[in-house]
Protein backbone atom coordinates (compact mmCIF):
# COMPACT_ATOMS: atom_id res chain seq x y z
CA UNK A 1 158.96 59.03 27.69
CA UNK A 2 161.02 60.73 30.49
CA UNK A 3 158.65 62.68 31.78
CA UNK A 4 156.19 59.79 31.94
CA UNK A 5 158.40 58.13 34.04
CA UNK A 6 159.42 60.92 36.12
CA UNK A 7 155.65 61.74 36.37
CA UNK A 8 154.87 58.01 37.70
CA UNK A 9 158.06 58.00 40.22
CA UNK A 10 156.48 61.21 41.49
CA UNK A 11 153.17 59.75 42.32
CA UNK A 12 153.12 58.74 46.08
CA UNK A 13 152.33 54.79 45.97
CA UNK A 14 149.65 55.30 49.44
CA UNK A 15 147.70 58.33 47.38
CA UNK A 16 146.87 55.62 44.67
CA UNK A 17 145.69 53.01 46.85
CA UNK A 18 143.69 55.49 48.73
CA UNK A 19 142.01 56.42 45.26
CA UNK A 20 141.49 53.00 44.37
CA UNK A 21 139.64 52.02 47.65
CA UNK A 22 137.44 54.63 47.23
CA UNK A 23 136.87 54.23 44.01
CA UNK A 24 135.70 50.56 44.57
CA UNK A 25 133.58 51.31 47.33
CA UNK A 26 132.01 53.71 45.42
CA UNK A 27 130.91 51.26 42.86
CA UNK A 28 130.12 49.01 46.04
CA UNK A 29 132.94 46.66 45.17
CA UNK A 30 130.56 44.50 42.71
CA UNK A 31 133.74 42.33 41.52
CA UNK A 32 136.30 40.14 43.88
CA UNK A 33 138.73 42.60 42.41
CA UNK A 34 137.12 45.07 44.20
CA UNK A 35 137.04 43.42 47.26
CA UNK A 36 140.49 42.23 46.67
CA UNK A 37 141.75 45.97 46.53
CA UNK A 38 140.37 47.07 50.03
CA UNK A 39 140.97 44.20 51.55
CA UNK A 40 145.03 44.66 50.29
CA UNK A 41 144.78 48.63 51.75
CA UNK A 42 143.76 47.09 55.05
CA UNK A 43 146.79 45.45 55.34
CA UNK A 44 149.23 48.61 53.98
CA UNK A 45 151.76 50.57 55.78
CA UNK A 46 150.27 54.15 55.39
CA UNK A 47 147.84 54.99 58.24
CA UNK A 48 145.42 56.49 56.11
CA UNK A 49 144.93 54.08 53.48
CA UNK A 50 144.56 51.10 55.87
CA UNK A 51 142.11 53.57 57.55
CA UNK A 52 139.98 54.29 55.01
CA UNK A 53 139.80 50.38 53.47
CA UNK A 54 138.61 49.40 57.07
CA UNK A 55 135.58 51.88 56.71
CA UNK A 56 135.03 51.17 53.14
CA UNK A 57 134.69 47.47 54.45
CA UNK A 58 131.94 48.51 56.76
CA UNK A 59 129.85 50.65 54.44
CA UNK A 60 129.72 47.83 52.00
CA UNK A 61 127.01 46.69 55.00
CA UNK A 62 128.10 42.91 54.14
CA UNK A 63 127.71 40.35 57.24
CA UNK A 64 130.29 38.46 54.85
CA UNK A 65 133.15 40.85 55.91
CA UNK A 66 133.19 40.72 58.85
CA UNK A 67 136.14 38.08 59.32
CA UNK A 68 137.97 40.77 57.32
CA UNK A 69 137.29 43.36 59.63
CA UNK A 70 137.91 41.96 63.18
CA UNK A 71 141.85 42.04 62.67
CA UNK A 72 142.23 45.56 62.86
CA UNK A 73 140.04 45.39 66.44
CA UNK A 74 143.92 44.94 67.36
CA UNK A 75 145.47 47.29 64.86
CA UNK A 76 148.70 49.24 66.54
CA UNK A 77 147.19 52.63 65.93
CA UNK A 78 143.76 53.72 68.10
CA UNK A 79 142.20 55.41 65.22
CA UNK A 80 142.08 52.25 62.81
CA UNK A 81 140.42 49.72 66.23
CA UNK A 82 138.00 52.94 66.44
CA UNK A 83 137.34 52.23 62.75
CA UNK A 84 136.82 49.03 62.53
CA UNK A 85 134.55 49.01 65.90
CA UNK A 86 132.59 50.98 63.81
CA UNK A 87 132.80 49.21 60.37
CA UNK A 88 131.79 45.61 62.52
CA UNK A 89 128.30 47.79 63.43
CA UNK A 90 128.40 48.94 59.73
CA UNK A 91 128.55 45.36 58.15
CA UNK A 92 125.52 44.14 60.27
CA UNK A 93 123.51 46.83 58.76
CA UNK A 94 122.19 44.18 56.53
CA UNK A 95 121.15 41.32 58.78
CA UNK A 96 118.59 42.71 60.65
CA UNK A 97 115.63 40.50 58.85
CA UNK A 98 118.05 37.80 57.74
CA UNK A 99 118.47 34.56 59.51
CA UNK A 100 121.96 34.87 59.98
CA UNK A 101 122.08 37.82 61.55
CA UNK A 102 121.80 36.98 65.24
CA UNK A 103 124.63 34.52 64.80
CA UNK A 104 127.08 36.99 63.53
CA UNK A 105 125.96 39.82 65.77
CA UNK A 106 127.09 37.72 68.80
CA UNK A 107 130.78 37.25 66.86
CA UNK A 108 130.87 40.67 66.92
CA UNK A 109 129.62 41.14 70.38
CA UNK A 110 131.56 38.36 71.59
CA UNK A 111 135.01 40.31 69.54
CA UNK A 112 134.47 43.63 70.97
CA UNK A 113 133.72 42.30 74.78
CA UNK A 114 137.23 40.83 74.29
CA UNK A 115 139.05 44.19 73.00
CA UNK A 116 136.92 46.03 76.20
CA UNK A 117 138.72 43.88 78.24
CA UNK A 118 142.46 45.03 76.99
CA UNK A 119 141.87 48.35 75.39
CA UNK A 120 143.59 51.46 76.47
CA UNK A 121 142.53 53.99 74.81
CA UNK A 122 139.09 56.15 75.49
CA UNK A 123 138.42 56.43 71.87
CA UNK A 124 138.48 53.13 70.97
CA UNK A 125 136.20 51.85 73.72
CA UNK A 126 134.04 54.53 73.09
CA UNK A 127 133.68 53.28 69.38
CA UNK A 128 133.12 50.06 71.33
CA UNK A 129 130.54 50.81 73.20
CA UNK A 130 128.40 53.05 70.52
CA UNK A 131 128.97 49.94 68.45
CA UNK A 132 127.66 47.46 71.14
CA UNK A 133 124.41 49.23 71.43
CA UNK A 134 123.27 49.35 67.97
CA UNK A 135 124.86 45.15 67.32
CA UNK A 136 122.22 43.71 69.47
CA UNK A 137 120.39 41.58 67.27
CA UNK A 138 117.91 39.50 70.08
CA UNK A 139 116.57 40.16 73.32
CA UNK A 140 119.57 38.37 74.99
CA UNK A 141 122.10 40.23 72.92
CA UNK A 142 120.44 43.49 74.12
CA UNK A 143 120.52 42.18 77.92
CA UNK A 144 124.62 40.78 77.28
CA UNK A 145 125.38 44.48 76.36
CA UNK A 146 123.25 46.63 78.71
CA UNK A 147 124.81 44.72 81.29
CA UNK A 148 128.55 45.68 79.74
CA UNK A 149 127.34 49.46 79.44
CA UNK A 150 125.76 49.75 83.46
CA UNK A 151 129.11 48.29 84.28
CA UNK A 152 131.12 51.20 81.75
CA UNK A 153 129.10 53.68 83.28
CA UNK A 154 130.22 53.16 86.67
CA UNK A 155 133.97 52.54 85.76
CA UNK A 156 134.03 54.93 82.32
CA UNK A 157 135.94 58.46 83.12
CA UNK A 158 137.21 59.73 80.04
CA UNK A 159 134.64 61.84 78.18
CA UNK A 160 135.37 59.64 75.00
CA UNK A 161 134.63 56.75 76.55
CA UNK A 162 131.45 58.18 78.22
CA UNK A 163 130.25 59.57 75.29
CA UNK A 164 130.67 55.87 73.46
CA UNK A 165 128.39 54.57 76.80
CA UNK A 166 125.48 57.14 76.17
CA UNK A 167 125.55 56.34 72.60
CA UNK A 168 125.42 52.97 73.44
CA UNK A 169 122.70 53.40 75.70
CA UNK A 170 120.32 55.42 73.04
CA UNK A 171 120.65 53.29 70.03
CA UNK A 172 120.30 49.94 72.14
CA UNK A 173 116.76 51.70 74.13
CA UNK A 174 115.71 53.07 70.60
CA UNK A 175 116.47 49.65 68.89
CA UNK A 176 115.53 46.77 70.92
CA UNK A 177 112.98 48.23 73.58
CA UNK A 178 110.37 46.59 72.25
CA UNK A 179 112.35 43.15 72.73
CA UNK A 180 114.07 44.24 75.35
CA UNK A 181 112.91 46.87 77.84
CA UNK A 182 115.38 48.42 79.98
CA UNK A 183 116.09 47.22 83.46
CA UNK A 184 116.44 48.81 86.98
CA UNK A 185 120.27 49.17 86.59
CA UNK A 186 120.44 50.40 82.80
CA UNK A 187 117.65 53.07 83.99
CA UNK A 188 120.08 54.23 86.60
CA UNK A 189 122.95 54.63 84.83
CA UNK A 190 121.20 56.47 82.34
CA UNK A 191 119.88 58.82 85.00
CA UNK A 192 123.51 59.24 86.77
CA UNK A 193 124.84 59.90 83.44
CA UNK A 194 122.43 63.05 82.46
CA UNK A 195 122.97 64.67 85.85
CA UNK A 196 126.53 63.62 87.14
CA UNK A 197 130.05 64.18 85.57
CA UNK A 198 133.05 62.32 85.65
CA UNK A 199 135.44 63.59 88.21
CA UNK A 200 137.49 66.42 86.82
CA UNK A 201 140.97 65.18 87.96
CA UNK A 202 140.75 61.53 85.99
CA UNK A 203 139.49 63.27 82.45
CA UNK A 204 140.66 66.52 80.70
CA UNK A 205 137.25 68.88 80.76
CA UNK A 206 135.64 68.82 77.47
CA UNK A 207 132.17 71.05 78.34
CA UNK A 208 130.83 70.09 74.72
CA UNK A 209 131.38 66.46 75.25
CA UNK A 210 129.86 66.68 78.71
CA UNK A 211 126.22 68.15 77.03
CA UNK A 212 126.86 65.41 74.60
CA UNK A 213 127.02 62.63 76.94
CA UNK A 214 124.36 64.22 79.22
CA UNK A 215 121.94 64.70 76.22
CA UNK A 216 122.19 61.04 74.80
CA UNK A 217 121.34 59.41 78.06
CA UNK A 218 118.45 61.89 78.33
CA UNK A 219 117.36 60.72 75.27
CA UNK A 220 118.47 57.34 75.73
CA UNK A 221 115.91 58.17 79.29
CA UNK A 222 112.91 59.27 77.22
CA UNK A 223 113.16 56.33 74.85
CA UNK A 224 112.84 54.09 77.71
C-alpha cells in the first residue's frame, strides 16, 4: 500500500494529462469526456500539455472547436499562439463542401487579422500567415488575405515571418486560383520574394530559411 502511494506521489501530474490528451485524440475524442479532457489541458499550467491539447483540438478537423481554440491566439507563450494559428487552419479542414464553412472561415480570418495587428513575435505571424492562405474559403476571402500577405511581404523581415508569407502565398494560389486568380500586386510580391532577401541587419541570416522562402513563392509563381 506504501509503495502505491509513493508510486502515485511520484507521477508528475502534467505527464498524465499529456497522456490523456493524446490518448483522446487518438480515439478522435468520440465522447464529451474526451473533449472535456483537452479542452481542461488547454487551460493547464505546464507549457507542454496546454501545447499539445491546442493541436489535438485542431486535428480533430471540427469547425465546432473553433471557439475553443481562438483563446490561446493570445496565449502568454509564442509557441502555443503559433499552435493554435495552426489548429484554427486544422479545424476548417472539414468545411470545405459544407455550408457553414465560409462563415466560420471569415471568424477565423477576421481572429487572426486582429492578432497580425498586435503580434510580436516572427513565429507566430508566420503561423499566421501560412494559416491565412490555406483559410480562404470564397473568392473574397482569398482577395481579404492576398491583400494582408502583398502588404507582409513588403513590411515582413524576419525569416520566420517570411517564410509564413510564402507559405501563405502557395497554399492560397494552389487552393483558390480557380476562384480567385492572383492579381498584379500578389504576382509581384511573389516575384520580389524568390529573388530578393530581407536586409541582413533587421533578421539573423538563416541561408536554409532563405531557399525556403525563395522556393515557396517560386512555386507559389508557377501555380499562378
Amino acid at each position: 500500500m506504501l509503495l502505491a502511494v509513493h508510486s502515485t506521489a511520484q507521477t508528475p501530474r502534467p505527464a498524465v494529462t499529456r497522456l490523456a490528451v493524446l490518448q483522446a485524440e487518438n480515439r478522435r475524442a468520440p465522447a464529451a469526456r474526451d473533449l472535456a479532457v483537452i479542452r481542461a489541458a488547454t487551460h493547464s499550467d505546464d507549457p507542454q500539455t496546454a501545447r499539445i491539447a491546442v493541436r489535438a483540438l485542431g486535428r480533430l478537423e471540427r469547425p465546432s472547436l473553433v471557439a475553443d481554440i481562438l483563446p490561446s491566439l493570445k496565449h502568454p507563450l509564442p509557441e502555443i499562439r503559433a499552435e493554435a494559428a495552426n489548429a484554427l487552419g486544422q479545424s476548417l479542414e472539414d468545411t470545405k463542401s459544407g455550408a457553414a464553412g465560409p462563415t466560420i472561415a471569415n471568424t477565423v480570418i477576421d481572429a487572426l487579422i486582429t492578432r497580425l495587428s498586435v503580434e510580436a513575435e516572427a513565429s507566430v505571424r508566420g503561423a499566421i500567415f501560412e494559416t491565412l492562405g490555406r483559410t480562404a474559403a470564397t473568392a473574397v476571402h482569398a482577395e481579404r488575405v492576398e491583400a494582408v500577405l502583398v502588404d507582409a511581404a513588403a513590411r515582413e523581415a524576419t525569416n520566420d515571418g517570411r517564410l509564413g508569407i510564402a507559405s501563405g502565398f502557395e497554399a492560397l494560389v494552389r487552393l483558390r486560383r480557380r476562384e480567385h486568380a492572383p492579381q498584379a500586386a500578389a504576382i509581384t510580391a511573389m516575384r520580389s520574394m524568390v529573388s530578393v532577401s530581407p536586409p541582413v541587419a533587421r533578421r539573423p541570416f538563416d541561408p536554409s530559411r532563405d531557399v525556403r522562402v525563395r522556393r515557396l513563392a517560386l512555386e507559389a509563381l508557377v501555380t499562378a
